[in-house]
PDB file of N, CA and C in Angstrom:
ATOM      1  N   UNK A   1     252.486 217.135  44.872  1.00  0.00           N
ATOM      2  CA  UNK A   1     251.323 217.161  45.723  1.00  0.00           C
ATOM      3  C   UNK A   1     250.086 217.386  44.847  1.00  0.00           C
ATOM      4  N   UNK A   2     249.285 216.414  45.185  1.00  0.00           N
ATOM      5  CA  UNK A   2     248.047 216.705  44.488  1.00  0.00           C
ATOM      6  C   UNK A   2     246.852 217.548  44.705  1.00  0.00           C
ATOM      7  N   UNK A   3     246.471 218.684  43.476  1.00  0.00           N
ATOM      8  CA  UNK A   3     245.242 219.733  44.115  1.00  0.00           C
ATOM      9  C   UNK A   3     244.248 219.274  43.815  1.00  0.00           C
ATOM     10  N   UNK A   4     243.022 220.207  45.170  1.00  0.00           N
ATOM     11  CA  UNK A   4     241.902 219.667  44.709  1.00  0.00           C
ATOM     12  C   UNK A   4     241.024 220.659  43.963  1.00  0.00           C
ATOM     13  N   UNK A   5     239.869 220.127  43.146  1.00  0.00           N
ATOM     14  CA  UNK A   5     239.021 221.406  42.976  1.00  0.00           C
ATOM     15  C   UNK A   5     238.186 221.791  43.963  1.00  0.00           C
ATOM     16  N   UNK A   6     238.441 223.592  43.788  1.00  0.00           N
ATOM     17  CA  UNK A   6     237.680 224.206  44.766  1.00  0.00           C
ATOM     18  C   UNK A   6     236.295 223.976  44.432  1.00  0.00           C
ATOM     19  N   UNK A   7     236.413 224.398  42.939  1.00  0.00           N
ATOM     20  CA  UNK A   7     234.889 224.535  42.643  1.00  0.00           C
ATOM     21  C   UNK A   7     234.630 223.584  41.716  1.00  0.00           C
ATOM     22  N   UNK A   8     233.251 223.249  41.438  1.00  0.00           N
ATOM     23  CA  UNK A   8     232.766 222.077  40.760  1.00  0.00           C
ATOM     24  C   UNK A   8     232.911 222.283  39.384  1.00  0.00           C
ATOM     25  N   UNK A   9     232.391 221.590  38.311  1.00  0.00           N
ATOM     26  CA  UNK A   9     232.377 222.224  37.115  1.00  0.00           C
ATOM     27  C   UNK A   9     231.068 222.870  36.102  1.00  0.00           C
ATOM     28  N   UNK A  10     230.751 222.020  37.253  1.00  0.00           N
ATOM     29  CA  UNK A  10     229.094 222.513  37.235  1.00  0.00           C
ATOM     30  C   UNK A  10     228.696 224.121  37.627  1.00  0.00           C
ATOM     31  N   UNK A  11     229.722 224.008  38.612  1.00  0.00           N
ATOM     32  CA  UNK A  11     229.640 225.896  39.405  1.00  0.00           C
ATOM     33  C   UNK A  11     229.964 226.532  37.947  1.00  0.00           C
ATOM     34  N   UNK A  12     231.256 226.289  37.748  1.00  0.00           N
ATOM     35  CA  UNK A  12     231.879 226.840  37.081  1.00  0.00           C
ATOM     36  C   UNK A  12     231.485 227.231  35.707  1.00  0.00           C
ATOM     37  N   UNK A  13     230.461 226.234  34.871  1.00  0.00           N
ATOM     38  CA  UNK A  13     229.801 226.907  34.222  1.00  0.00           C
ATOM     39  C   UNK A  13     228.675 227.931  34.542  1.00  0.00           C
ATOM     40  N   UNK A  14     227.879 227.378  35.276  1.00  0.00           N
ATOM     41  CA  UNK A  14     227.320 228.579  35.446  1.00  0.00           C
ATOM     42  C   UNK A  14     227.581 229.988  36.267  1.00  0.00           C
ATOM     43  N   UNK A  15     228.588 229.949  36.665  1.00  0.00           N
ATOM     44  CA  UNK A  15     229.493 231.352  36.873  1.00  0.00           C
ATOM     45  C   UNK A  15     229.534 232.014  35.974  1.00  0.00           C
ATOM     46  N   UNK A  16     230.199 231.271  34.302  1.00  0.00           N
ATOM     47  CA  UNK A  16     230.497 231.953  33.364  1.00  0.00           C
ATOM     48  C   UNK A  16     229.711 231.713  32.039  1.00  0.00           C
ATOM     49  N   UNK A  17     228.387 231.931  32.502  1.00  0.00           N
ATOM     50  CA  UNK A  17     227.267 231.262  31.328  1.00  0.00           C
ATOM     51  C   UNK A  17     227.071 233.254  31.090  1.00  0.00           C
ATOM     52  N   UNK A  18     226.595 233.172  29.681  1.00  0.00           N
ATOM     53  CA  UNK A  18     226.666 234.415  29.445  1.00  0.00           C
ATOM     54  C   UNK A  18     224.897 235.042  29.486  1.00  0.00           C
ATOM     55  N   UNK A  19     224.214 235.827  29.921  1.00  0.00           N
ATOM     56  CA  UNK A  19     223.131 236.255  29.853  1.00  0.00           C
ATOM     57  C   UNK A  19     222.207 235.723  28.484  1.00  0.00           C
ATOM     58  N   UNK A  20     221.019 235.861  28.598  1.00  0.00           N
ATOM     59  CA  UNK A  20     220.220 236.038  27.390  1.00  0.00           C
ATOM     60  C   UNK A  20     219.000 236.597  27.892  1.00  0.00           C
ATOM     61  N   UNK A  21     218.408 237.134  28.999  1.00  0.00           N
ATOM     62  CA  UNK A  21     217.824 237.951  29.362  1.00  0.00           C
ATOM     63  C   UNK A  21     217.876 239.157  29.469  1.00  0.00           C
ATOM     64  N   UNK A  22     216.800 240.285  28.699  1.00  0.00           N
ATOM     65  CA  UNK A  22     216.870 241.472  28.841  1.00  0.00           C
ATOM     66  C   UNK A  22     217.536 242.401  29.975  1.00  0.00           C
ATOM     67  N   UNK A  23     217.272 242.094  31.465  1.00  0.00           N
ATOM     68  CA  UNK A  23     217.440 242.720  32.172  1.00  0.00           C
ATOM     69  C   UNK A  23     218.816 242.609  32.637  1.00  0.00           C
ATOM     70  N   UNK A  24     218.735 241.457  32.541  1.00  0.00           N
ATOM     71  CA  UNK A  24     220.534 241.145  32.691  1.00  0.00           C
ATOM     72  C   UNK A  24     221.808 241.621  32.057  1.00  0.00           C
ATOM     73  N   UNK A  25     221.122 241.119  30.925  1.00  0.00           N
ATOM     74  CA  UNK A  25     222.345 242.060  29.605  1.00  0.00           C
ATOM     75  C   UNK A  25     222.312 243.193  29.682  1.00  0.00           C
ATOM     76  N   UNK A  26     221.596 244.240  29.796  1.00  0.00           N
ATOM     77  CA  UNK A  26     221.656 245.956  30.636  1.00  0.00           C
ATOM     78  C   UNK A  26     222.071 245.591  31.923  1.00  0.00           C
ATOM     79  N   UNK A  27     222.051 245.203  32.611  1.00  0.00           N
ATOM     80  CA  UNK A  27     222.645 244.907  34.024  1.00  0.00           C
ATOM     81  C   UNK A  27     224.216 245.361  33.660  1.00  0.00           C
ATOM     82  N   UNK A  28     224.696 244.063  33.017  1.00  0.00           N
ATOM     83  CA  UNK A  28     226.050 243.253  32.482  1.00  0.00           C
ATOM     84  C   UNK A  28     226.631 244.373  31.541  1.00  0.00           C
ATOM     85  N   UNK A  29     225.780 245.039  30.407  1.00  0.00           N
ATOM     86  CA  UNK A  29     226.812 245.191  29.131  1.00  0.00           C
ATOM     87  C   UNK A  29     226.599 246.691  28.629  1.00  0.00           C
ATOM     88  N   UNK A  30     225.963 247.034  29.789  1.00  0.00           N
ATOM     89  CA  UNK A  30     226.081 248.552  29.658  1.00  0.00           C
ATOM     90  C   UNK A  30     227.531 249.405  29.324  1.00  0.00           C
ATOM     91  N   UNK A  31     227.598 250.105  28.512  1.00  0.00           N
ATOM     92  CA  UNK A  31     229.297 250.372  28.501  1.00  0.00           C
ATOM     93  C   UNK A  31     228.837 252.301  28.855  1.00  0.00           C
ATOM     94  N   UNK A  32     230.082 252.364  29.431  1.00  0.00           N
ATOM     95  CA  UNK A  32     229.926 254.080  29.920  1.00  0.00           C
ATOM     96  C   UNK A  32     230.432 254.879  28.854  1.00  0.00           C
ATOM     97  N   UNK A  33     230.862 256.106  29.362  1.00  0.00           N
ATOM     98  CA  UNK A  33     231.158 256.959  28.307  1.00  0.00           C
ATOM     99  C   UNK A  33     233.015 257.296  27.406  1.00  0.00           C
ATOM    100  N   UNK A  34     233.720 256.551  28.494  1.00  0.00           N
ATOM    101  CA  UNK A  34     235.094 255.891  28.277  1.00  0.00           C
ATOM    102  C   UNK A  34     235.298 254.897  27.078  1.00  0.00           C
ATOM    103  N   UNK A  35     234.539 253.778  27.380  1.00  0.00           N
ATOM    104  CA  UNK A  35     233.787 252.705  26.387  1.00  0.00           C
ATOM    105  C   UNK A  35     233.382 253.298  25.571  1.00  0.00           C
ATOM    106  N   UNK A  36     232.717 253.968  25.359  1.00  0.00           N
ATOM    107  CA  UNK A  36     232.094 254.442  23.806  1.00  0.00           C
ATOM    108  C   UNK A  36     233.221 255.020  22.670  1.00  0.00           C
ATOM    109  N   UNK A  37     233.954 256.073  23.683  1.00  0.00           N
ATOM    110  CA  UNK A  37     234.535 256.878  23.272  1.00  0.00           C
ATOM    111  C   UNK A  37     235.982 256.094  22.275  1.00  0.00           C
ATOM    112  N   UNK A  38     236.314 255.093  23.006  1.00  0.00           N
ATOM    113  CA  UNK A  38     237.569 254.006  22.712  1.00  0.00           C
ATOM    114  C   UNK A  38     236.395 253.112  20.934  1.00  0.00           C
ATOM    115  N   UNK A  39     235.570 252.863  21.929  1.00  0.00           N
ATOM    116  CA  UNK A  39     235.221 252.074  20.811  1.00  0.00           C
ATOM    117  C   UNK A  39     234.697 252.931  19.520  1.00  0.00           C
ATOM    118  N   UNK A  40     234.257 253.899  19.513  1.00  0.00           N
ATOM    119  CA  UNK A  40     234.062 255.297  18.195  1.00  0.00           C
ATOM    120  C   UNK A  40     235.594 255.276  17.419  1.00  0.00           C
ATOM    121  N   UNK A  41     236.503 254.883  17.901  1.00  0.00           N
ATOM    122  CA  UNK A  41     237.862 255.322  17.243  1.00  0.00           C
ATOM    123  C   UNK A  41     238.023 254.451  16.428  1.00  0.00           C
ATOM    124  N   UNK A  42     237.426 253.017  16.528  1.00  0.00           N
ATOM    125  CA  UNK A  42     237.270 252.212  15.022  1.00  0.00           C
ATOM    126  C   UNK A  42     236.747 252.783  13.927  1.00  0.00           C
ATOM    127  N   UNK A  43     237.294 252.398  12.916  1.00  0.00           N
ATOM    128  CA  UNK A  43     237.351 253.045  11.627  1.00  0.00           C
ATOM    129  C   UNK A  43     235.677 252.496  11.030  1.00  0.00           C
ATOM    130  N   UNK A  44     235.710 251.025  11.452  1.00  0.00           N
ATOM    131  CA  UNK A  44     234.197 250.034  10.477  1.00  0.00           C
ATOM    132  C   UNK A  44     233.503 249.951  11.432  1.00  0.00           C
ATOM    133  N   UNK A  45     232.172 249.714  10.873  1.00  0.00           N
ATOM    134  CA  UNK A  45     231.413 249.222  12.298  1.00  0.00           C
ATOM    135  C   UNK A  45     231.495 247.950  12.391  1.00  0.00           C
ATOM    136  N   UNK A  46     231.930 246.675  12.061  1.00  0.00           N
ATOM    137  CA  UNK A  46     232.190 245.446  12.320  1.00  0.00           C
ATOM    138  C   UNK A  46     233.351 245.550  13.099  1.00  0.00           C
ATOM    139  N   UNK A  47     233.995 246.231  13.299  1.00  0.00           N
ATOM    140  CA  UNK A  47     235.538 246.785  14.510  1.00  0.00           C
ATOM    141  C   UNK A  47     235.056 247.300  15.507  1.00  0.00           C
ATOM    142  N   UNK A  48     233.956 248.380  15.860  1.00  0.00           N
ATOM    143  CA  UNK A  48     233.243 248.564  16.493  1.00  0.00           C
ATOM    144  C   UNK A  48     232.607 247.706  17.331  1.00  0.00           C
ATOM    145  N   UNK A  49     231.695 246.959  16.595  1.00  0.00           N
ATOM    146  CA  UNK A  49     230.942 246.087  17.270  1.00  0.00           C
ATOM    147  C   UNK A  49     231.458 244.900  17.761  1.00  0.00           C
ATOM    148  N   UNK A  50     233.060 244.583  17.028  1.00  0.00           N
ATOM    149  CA  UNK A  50     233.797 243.651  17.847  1.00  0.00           C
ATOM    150  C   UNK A  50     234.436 244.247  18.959  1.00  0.00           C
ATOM    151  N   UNK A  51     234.916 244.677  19.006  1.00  0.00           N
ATOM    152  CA  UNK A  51     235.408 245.672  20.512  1.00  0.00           C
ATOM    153  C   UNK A  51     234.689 245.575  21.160  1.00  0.00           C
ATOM    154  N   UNK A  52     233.302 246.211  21.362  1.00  0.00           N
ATOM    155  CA  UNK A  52     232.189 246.195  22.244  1.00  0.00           C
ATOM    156  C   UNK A  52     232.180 244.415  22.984  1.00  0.00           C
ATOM    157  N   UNK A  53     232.423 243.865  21.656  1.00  0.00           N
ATOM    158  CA  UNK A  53     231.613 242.626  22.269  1.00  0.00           C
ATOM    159  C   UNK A  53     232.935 242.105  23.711  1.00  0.00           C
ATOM    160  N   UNK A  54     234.251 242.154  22.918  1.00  0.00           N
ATOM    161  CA  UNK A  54     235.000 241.913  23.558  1.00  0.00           C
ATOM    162  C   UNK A  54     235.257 242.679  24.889  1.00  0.00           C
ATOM    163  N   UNK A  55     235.306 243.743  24.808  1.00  0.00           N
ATOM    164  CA  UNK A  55     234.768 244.487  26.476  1.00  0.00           C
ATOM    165  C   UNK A  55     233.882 243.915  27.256  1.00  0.00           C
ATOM    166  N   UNK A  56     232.700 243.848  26.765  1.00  0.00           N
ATOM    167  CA  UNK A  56     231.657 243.321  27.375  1.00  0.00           C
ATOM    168  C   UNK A  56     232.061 242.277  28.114  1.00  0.00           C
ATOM    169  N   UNK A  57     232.473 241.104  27.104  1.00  0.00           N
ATOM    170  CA  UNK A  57     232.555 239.870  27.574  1.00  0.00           C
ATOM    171  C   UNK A  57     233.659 239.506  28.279  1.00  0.00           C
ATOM    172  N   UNK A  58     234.866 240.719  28.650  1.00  0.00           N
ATOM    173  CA  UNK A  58     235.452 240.717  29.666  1.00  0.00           C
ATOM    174  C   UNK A  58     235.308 240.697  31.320  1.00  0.00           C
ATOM    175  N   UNK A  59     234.363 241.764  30.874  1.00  0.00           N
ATOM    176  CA  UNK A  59     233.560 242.459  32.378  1.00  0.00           C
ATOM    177  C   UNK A  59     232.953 241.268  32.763  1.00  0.00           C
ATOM    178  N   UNK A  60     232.014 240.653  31.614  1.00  0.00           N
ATOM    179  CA  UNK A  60     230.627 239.751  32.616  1.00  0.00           C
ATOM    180  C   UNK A  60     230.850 238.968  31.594  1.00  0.00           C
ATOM    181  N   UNK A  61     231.051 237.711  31.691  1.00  0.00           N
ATOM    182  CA  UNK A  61     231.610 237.125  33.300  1.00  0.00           C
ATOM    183  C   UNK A  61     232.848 236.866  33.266  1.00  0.00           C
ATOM    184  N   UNK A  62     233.705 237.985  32.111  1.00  0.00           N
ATOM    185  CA  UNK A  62     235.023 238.073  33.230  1.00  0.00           C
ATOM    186  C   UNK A  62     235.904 236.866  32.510  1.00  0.00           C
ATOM    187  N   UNK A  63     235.903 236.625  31.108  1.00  0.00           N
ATOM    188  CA  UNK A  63     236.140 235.582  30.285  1.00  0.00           C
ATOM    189  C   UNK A  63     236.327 236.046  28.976  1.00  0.00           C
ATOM    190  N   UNK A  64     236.953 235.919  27.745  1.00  0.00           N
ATOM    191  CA  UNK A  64     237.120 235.912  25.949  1.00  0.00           C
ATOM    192  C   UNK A  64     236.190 234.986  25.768  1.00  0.00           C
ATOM    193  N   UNK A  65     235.545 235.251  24.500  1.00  0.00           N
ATOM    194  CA  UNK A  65     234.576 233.907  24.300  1.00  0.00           C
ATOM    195  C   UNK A  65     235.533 233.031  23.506  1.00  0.00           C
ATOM    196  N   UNK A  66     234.915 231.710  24.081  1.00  0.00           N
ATOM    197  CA  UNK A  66     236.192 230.238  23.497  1.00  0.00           C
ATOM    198  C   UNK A  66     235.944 230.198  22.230  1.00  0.00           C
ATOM    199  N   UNK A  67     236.696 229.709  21.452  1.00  0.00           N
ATOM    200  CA  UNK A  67     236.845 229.571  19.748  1.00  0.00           C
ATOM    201  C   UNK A  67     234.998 228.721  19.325  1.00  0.00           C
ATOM    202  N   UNK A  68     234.592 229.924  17.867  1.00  0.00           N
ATOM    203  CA  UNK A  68     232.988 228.960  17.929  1.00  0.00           C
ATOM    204  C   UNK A  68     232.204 229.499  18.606  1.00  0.00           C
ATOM    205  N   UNK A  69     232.186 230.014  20.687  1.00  0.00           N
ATOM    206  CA  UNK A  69     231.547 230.558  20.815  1.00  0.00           C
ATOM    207  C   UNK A  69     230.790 231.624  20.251  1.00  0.00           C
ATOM    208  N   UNK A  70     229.563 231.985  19.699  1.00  0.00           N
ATOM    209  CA  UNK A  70     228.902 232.737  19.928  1.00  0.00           C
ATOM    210  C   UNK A  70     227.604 233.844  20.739  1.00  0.00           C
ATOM    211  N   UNK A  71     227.829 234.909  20.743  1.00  0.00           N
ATOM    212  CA  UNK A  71     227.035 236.171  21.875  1.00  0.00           C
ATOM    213  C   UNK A  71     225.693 235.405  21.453  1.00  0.00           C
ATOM    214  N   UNK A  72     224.686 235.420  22.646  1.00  0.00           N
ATOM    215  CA  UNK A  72     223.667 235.739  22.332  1.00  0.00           C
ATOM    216  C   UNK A  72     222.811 236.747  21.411  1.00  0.00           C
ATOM    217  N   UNK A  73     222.314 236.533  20.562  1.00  0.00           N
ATOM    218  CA  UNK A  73     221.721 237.871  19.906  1.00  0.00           C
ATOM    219  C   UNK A  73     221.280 238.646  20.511  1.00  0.00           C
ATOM    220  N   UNK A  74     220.422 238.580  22.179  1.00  0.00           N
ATOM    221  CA  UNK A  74     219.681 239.643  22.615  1.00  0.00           C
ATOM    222  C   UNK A  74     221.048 241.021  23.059  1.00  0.00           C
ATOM    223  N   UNK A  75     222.009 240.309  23.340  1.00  0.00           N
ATOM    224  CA  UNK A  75     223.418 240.895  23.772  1.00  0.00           C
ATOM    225  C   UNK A  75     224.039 241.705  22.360  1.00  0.00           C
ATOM    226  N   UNK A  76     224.009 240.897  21.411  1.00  0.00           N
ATOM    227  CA  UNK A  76     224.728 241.789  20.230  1.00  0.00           C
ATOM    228  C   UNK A  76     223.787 242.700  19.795  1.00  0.00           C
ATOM    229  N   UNK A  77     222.018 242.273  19.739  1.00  0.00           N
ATOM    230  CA  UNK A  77     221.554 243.752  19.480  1.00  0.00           C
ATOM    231  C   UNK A  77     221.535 244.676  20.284  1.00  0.00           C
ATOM    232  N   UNK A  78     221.795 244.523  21.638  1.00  0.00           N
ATOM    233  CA  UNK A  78     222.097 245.413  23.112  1.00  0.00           C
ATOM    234  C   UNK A  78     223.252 246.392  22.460  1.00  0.00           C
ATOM    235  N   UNK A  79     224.624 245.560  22.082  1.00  0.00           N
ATOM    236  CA  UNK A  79     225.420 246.187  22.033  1.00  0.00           C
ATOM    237  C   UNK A  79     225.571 247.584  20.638  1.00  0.00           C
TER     238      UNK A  79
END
């Protein structure tokens, strides 16, 4: 049986388009005090700041970034 798409693909990117606005990315990539605490237990700060990113980019929008992708900068200096 053949499915259909629910959603377009057009939706679908922009569902999972990642911020580059200030207000948004504090909206989105705020991490609490759980988050910090997990991510402090890295030894480097390049382990650090990958963790973060990868949390983040779990939460909003809820996706791994695809191979190549790269964060916005306003987001990695957020983080």
């Amino acid at each position: 049986m053949a499915r259909r798409a629910l959603l377009s693909e057009a939706w679908w990117q922009q569902a999972t388009i990642i911020p580059d606005n200030e207000r948004e990315i504090a909206k989105h990539y705020t991490l609490d005090r759980s988050d910090l605490d997990l991510i402090m237990r890295q030894n480097k700060a390049a382990s650090r700041l990958g963790l973060a990113c990868v949390l983040a980019t779990l939460r909003y929008p809820g996706r791994p970034l695809a191979d190549g992708e790269v964060l916005p900068a306003g987001v990695l200096r957020f983080l």
